[in-house]
Protein backbone atom coordinates (compact mmCIF):
# COMPACT_ATOMS: atom_id res chain seq x y z
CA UNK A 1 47.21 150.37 90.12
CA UNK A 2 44.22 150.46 92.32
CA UNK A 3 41.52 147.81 91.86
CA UNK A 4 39.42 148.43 89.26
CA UNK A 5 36.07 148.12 91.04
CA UNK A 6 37.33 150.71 93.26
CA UNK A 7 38.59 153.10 90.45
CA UNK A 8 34.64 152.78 89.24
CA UNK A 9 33.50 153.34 93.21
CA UNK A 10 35.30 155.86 93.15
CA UNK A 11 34.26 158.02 89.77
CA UNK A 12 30.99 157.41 91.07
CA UNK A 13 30.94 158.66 94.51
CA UNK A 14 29.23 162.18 93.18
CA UNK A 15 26.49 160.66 91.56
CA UNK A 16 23.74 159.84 93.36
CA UNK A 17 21.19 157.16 93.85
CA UNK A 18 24.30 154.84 93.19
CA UNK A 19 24.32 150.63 94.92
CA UNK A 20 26.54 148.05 94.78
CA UNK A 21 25.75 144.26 93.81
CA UNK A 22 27.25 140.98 93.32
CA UNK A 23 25.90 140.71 89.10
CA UNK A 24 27.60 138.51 86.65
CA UNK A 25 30.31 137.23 88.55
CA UNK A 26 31.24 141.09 89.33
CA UNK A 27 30.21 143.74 91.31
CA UNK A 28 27.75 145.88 89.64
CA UNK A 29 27.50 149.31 89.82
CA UNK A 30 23.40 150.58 90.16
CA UNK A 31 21.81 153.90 89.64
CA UNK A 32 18.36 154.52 90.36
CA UNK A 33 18.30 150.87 90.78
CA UNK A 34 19.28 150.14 86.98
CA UNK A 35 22.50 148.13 85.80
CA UNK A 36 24.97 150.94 85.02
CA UNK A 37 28.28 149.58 84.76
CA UNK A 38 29.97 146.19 86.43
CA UNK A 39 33.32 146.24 87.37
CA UNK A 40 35.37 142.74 87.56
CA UNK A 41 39.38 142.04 88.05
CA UNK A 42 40.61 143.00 84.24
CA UNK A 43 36.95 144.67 82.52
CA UNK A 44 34.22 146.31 82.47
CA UNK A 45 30.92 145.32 81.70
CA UNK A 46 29.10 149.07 79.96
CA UNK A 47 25.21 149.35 79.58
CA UNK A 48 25.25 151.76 77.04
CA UNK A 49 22.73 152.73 74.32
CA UNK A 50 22.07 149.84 71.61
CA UNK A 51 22.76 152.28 69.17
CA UNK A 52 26.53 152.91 69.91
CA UNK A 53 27.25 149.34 70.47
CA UNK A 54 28.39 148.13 67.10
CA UNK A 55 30.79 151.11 67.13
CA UNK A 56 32.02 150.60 70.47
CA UNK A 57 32.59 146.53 69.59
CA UNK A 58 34.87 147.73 66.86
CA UNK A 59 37.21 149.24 69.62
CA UNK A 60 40.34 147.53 70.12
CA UNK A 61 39.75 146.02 73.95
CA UNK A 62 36.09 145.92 73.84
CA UNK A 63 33.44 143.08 72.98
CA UNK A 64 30.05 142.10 72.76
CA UNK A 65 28.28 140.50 75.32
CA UNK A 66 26.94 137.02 74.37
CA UNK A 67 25.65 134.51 76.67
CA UNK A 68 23.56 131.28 75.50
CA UNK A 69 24.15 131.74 72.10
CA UNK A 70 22.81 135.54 72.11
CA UNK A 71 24.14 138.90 72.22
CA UNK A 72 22.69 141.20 74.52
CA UNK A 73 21.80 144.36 72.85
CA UNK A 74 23.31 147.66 74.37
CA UNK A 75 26.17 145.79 76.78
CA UNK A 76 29.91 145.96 75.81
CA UNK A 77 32.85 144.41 77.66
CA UNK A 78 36.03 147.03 77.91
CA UNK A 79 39.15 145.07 78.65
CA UNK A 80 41.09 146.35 81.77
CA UNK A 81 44.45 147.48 78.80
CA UNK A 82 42.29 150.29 77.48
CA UNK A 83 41.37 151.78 80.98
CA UNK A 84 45.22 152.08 82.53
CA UNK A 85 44.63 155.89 81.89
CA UNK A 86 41.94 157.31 83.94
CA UNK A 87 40.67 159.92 81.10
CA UNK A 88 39.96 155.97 78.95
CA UNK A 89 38.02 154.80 82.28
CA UNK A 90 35.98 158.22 82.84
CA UNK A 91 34.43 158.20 78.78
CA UNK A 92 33.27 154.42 79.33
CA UNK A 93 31.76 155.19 82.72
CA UNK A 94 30.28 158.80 81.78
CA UNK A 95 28.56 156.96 78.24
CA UNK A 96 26.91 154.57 80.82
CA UNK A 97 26.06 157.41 82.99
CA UNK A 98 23.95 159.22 79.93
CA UNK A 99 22.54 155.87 79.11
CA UNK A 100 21.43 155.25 82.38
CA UNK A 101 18.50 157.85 82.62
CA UNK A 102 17.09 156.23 79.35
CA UNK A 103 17.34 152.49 80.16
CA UNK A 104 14.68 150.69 81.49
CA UNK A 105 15.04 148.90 85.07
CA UNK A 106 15.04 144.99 85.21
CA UNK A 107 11.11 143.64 85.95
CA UNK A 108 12.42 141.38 88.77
């Protein structure tokens, strides 16, 4: 099975506007210079809309994002077992995709 980084790359090579940078020990995925999704050797990192995010947590394979003793609101881990079938990696990529005109870029 291909890297999963470059099964992401490559789902995104239509959309444009798209950049690639070392984020969180991964290699994010940008578009229109906002975090979309970040790719590492077994998950995914999602930015996807707060609201969905309890939901999504409940999904076997995925988890909230918690660093310092906080969860970040609208960011969901999807374990690399769930995304073996590309139709699994495609939903998780296209629900950051419709997030990604709402969300707000980083201020640095």
């Amino acid at each position: 099975m291909p890297f999963l980084p470059d099964r992401v790359r490559a789902m995104l090579a239509d959309v444009p506007n798209v950049t690639e940078k070392q984020m969180f020990g991964g290699l994010a995925f940008m578009v229109n210079d906002k975090l979309c999704v970040c790719a590492y050797e077994n998950e995914i990192l999602c930015r996807l809309d707060p609201a969905l995010q309890e939901e999504a947590a409940e999904q076997h394979g995925c988890r909230l994002m918690h660093s310092n003793g906080r969860t970040y609101k609208g960011y969901i881990y999807v374990n690399e077992q769930i995304l073996r079938q590309e139709n699994q990696l495609q939903y998780w990529v296209n629900l950051c995709l419709e997030f990604n005109q709402y969300a707000q870029k980083s201020k640095r």
